[in-house]
PDB file of N, CA and C in Angstrom:
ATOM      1  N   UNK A   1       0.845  -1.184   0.000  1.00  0.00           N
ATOM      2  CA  UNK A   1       0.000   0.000   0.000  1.00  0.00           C
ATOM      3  C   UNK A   1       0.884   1.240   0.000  1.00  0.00           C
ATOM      4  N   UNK A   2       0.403   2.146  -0.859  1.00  0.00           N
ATOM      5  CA  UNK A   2       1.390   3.471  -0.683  1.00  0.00           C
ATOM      6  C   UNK A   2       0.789   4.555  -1.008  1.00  0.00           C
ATOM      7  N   UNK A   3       1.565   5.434   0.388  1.00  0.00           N
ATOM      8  CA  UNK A   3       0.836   6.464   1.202  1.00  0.00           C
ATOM      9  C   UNK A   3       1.141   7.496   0.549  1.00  0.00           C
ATOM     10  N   UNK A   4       0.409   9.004   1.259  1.00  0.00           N
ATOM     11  CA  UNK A   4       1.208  10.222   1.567  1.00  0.00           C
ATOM     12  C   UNK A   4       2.370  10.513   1.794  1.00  0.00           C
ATOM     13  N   UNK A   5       3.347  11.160   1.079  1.00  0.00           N
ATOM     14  CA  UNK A   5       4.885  11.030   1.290  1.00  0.00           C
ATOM     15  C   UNK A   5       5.747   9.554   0.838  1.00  0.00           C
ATOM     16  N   UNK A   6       5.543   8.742   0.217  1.00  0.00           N
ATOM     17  CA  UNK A   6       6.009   7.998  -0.284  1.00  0.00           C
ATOM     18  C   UNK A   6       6.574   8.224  -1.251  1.00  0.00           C
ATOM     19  N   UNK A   7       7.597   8.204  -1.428  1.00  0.00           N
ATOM     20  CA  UNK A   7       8.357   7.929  -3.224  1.00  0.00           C
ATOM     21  C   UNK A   7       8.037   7.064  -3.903  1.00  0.00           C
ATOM     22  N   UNK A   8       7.972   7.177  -5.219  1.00  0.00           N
ATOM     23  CA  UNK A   8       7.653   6.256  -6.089  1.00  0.00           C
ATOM     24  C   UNK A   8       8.352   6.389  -7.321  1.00  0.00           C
ATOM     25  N   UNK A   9       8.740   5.180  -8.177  1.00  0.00           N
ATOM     26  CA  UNK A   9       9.484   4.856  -9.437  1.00  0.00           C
ATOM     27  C   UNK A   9       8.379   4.797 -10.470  1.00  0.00           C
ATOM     28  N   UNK A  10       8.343   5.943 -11.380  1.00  0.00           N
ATOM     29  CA  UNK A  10       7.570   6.260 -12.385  1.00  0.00           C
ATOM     30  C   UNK A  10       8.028   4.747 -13.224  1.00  0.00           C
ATOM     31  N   UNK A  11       6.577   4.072 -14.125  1.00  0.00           N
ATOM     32  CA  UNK A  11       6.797   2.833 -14.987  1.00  0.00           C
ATOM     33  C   UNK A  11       6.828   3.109 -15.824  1.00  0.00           C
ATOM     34  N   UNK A  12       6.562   4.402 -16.819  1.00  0.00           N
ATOM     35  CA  UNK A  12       6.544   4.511 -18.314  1.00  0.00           C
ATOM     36  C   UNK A  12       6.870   6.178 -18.560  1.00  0.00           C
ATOM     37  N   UNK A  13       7.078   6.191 -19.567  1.00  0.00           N
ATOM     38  CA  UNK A  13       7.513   7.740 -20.260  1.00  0.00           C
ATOM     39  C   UNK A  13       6.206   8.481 -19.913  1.00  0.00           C
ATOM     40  N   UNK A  14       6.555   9.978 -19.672  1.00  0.00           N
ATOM     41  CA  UNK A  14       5.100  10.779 -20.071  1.00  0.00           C
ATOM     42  C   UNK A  14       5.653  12.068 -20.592  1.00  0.00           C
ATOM     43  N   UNK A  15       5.891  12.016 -21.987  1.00  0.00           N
ATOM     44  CA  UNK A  15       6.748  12.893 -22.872  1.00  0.00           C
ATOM     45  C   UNK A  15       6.019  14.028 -22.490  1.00  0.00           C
ATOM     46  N   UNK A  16       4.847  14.467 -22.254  1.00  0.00           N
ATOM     47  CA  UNK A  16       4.729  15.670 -21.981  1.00  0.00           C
ATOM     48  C   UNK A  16       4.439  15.738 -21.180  1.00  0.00           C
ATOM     49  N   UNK A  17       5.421  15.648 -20.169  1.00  0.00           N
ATOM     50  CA  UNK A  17       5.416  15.860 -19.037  1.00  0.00           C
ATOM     51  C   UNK A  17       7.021  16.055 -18.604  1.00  0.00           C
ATOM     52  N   UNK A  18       7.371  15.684 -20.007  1.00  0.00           N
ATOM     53  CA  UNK A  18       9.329  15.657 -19.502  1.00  0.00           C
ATOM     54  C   UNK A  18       9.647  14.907 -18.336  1.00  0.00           C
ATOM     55  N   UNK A  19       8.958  13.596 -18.431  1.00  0.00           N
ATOM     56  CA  UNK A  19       9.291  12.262 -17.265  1.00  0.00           C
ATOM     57  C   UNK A  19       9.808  11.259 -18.271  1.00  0.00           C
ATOM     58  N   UNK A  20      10.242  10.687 -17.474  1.00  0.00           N
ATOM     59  CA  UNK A  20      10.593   9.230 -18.130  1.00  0.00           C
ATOM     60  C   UNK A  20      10.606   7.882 -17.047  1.00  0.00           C
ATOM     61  N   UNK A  21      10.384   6.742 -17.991  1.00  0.00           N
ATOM     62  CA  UNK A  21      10.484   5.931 -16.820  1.00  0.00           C
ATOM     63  C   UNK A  21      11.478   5.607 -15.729  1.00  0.00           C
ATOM     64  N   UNK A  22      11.620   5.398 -14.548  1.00  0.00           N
ATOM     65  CA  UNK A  22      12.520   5.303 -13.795  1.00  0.00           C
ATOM     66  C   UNK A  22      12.729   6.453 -12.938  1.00  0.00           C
ATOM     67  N   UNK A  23      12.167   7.911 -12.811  1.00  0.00           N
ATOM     68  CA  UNK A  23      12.010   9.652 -12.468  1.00  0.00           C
ATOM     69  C   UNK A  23      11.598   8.858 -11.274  1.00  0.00           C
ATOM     70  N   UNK A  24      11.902   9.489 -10.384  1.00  0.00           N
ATOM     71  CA  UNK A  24      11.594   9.517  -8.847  1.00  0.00           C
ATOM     72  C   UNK A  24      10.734  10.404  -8.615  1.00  0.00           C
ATOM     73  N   UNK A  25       9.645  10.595  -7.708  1.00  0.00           N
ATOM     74  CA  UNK A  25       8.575  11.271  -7.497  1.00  0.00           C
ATOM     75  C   UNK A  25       8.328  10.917  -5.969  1.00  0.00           C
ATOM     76  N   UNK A  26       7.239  11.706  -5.335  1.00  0.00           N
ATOM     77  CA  UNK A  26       7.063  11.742  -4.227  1.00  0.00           C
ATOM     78  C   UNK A  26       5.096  11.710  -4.324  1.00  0.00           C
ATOM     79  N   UNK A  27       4.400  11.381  -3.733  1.00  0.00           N
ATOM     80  CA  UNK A  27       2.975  11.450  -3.170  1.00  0.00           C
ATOM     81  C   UNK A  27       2.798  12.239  -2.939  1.00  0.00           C
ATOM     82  N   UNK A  28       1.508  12.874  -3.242  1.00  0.00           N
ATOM     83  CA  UNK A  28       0.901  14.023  -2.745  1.00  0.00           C
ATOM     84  C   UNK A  28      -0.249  14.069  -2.265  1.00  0.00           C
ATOM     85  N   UNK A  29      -0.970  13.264  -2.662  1.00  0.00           N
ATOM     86  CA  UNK A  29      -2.165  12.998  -2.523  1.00  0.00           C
ATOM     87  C   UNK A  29      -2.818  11.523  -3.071  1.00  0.00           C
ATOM     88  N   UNK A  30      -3.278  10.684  -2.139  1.00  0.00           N
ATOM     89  CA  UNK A  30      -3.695   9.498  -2.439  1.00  0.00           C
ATOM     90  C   UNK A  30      -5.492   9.892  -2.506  1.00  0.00           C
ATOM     91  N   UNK A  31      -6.091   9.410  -3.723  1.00  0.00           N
ATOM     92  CA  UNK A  31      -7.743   9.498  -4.126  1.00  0.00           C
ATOM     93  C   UNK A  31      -8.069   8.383  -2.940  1.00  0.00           C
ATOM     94  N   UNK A  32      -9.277   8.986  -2.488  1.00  0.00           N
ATOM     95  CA  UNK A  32     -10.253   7.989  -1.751  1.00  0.00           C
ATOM     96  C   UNK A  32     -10.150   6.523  -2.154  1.00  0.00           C
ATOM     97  N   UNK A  33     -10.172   6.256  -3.363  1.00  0.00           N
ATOM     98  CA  UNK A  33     -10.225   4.684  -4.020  1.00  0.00           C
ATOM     99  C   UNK A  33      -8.924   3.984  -4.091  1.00  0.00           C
ATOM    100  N   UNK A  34      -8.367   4.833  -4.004  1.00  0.00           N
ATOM    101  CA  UNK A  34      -6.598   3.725  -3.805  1.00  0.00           C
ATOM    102  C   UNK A  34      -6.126   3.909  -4.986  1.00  0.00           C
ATOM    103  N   UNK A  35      -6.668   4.135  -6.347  1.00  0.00           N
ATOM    104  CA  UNK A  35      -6.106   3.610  -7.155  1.00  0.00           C
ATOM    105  C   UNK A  35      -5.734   4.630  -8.044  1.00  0.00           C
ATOM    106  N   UNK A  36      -5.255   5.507  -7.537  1.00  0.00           N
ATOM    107  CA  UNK A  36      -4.682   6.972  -7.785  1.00  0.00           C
ATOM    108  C   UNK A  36      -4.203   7.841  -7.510  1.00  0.00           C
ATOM    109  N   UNK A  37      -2.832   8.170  -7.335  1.00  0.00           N
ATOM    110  CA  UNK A  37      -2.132   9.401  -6.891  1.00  0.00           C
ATOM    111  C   UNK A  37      -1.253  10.929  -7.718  1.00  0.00           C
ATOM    112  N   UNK A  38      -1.511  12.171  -7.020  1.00  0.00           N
ATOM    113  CA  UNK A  38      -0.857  13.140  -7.150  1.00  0.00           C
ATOM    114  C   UNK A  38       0.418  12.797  -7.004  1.00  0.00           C
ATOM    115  N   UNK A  39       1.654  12.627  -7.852  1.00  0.00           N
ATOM    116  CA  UNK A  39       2.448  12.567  -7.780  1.00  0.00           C
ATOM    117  C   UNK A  39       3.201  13.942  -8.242  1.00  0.00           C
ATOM    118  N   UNK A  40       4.469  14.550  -7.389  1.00  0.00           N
ATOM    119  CA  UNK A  40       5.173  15.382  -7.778  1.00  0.00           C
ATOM    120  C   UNK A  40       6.640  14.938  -8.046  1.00  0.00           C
ATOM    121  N   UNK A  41       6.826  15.652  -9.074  1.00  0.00           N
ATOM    122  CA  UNK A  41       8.555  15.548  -9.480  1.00  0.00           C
ATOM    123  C   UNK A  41       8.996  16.563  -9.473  1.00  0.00           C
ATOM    124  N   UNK A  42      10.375  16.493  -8.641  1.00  0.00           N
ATOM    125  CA  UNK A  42      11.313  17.419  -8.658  1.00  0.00           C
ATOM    126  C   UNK A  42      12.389  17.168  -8.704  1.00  0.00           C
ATOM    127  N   UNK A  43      13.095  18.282  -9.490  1.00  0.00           N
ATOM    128  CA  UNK A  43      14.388  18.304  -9.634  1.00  0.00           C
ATOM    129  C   UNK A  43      15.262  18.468  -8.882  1.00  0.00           C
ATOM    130  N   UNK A  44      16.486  17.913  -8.572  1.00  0.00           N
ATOM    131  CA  UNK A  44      17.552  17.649  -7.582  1.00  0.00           C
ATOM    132  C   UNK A  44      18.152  19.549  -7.063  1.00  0.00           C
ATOM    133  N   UNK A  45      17.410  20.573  -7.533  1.00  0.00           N
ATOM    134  CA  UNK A  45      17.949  21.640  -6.557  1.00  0.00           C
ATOM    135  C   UNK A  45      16.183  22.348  -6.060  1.00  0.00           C
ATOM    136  N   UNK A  46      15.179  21.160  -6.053  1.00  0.00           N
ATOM    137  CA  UNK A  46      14.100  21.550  -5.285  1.00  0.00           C
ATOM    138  C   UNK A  46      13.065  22.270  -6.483  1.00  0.00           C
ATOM    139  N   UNK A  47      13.479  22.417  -7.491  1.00  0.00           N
ATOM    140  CA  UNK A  47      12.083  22.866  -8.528  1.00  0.00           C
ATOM    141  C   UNK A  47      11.400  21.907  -8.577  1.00  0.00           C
ATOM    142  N   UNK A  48      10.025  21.889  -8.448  1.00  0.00           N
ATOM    143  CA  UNK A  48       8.723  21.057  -9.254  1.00  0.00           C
ATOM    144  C   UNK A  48       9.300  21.209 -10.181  1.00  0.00           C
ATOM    145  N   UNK A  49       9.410  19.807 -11.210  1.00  0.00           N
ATOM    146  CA  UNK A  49       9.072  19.840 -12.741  1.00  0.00           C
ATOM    147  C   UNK A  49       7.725  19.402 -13.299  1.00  0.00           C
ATOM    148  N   UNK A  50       6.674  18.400 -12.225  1.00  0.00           N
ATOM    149  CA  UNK A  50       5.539  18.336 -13.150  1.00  0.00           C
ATOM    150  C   UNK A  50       4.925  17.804 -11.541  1.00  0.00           C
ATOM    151  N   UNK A  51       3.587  17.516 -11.678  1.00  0.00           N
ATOM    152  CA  UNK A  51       2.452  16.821 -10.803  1.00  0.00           C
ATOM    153  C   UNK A  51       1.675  16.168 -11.332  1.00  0.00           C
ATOM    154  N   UNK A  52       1.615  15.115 -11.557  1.00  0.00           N
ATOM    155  CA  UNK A  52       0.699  13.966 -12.908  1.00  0.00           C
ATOM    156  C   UNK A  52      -0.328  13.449 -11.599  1.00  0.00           C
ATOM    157  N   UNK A  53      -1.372  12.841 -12.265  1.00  0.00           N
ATOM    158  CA  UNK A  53      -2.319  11.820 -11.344  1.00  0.00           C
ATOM    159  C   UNK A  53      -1.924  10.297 -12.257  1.00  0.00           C
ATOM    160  N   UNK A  54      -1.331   9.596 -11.669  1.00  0.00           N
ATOM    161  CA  UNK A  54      -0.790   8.221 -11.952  1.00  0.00           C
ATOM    162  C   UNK A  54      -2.147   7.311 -11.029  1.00  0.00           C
ATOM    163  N   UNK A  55      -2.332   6.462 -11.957  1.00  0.00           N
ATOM    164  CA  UNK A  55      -2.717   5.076 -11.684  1.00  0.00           C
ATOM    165  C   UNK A  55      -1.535   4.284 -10.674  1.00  0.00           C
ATOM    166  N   UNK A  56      -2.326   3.284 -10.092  1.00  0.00           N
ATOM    167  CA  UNK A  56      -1.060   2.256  -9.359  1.00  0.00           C
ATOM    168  C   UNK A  56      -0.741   1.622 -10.345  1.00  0.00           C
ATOM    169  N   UNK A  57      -0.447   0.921 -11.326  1.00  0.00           N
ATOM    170  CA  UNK A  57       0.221   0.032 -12.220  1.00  0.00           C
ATOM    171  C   UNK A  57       1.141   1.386 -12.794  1.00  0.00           C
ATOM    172  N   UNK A  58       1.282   2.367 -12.683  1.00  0.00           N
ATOM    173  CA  UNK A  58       1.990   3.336 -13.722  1.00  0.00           C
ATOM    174  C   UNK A  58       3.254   3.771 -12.964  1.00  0.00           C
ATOM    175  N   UNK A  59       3.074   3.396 -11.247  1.00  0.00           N
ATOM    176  CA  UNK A  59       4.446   3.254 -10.509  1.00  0.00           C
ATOM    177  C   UNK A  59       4.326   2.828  -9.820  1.00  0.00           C
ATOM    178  N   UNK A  60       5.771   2.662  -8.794  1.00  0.00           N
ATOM    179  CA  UNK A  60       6.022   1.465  -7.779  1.00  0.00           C
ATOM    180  C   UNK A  60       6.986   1.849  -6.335  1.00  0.00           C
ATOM    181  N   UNK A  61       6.751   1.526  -5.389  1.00  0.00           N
ATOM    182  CA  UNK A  61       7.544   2.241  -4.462  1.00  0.00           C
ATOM    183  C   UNK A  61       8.810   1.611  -4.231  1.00  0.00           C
ATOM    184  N   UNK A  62       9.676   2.652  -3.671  1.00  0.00           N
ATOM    185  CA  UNK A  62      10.954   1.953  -3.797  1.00  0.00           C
ATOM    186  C   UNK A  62      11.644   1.509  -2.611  1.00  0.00           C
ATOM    187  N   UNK A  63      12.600   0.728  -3.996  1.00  0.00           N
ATOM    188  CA  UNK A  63      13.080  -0.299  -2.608  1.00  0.00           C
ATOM    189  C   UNK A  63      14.775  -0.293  -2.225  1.00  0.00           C
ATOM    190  N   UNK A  64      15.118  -1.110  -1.204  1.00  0.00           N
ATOM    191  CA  UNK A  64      16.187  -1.096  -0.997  1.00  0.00           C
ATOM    192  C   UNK A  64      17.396  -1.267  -1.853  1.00  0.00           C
ATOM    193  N   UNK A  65      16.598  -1.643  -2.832  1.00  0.00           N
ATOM    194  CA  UNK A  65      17.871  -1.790  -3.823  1.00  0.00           C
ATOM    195  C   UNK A  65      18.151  -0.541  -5.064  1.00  0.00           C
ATOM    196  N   UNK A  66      17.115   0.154  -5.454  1.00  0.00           N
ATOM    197  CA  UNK A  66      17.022   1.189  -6.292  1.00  0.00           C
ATOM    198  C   UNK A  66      18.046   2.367  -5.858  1.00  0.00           C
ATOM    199  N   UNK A  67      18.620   3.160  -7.350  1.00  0.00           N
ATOM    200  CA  UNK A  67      20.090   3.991  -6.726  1.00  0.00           C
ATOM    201  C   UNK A  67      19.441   5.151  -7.370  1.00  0.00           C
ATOM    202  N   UNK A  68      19.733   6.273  -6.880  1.00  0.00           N
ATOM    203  CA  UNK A  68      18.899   7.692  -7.411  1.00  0.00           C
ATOM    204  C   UNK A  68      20.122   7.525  -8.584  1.00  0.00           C
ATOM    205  N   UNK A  69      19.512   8.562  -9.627  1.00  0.00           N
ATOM    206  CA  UNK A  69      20.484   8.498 -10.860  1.00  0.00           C
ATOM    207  C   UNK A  69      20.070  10.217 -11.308  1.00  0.00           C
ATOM    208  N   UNK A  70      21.136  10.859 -11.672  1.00  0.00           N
ATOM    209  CA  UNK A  70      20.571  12.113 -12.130  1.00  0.00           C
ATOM    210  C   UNK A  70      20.796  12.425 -13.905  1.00  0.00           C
ATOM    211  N   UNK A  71      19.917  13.044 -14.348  1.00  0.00           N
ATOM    212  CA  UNK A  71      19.625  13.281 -15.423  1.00  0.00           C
ATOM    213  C   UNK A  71      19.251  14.792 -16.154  1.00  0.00           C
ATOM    214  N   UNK A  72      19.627  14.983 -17.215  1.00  0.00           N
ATOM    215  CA  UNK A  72      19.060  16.719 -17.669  1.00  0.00           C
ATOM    216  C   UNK A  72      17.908  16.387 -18.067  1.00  0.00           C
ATOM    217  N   UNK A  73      16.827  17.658 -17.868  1.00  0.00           N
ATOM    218  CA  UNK A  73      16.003  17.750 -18.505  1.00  0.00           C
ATOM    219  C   UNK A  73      15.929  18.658 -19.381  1.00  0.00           C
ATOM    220  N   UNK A  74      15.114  18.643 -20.137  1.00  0.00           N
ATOM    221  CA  UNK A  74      14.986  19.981 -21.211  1.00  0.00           C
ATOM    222  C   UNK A  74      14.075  21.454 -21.205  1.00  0.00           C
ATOM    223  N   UNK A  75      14.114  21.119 -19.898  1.00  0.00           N
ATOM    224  CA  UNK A  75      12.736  22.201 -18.950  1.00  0.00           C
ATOM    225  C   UNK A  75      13.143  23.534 -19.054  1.00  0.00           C
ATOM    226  N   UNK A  76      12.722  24.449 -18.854  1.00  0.00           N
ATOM    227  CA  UNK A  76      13.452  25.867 -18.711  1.00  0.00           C
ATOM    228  C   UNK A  76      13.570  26.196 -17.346  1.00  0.00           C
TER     229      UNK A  76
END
């Protein structure tokens, strides 16, 4: 089950959104039904880059084994 404040490993691209799979994100808001969250992404000096509403199959929370990885985006 995953909460409020949880991180999560985005599962697929969302080109407009300038995500990709594997983007680290955080919870923001879990829907009454479970089967939907506000997810925010941000960039490693604290900008939001996007806030999507993801399905649970569209990410996954992470685990002990996952390594943060940093990446450019093409954001302004």
């Amino acid at each position: 089950m995953m909460n409020e404040h949880d991180r999560v490993v985005l599962l697929k691209d969302l080109p407009r959104a300038g995500l990709v799979a594997g983007d680290v994100g955080t919870i923001v808001h879990v829907y009454s039904d479970r089967d939907a969250f506000e997810v925010e992404f941000v960039s490693l000096d604290g900008h939001t880059q996007a806030v999507e509403t993801l399905e649970i199959a569209d990410v996954r929370g992470v685990t002990d084994r996952d390594m943060t990885h940093a990446r450019e985006t093409h954001a302004a």
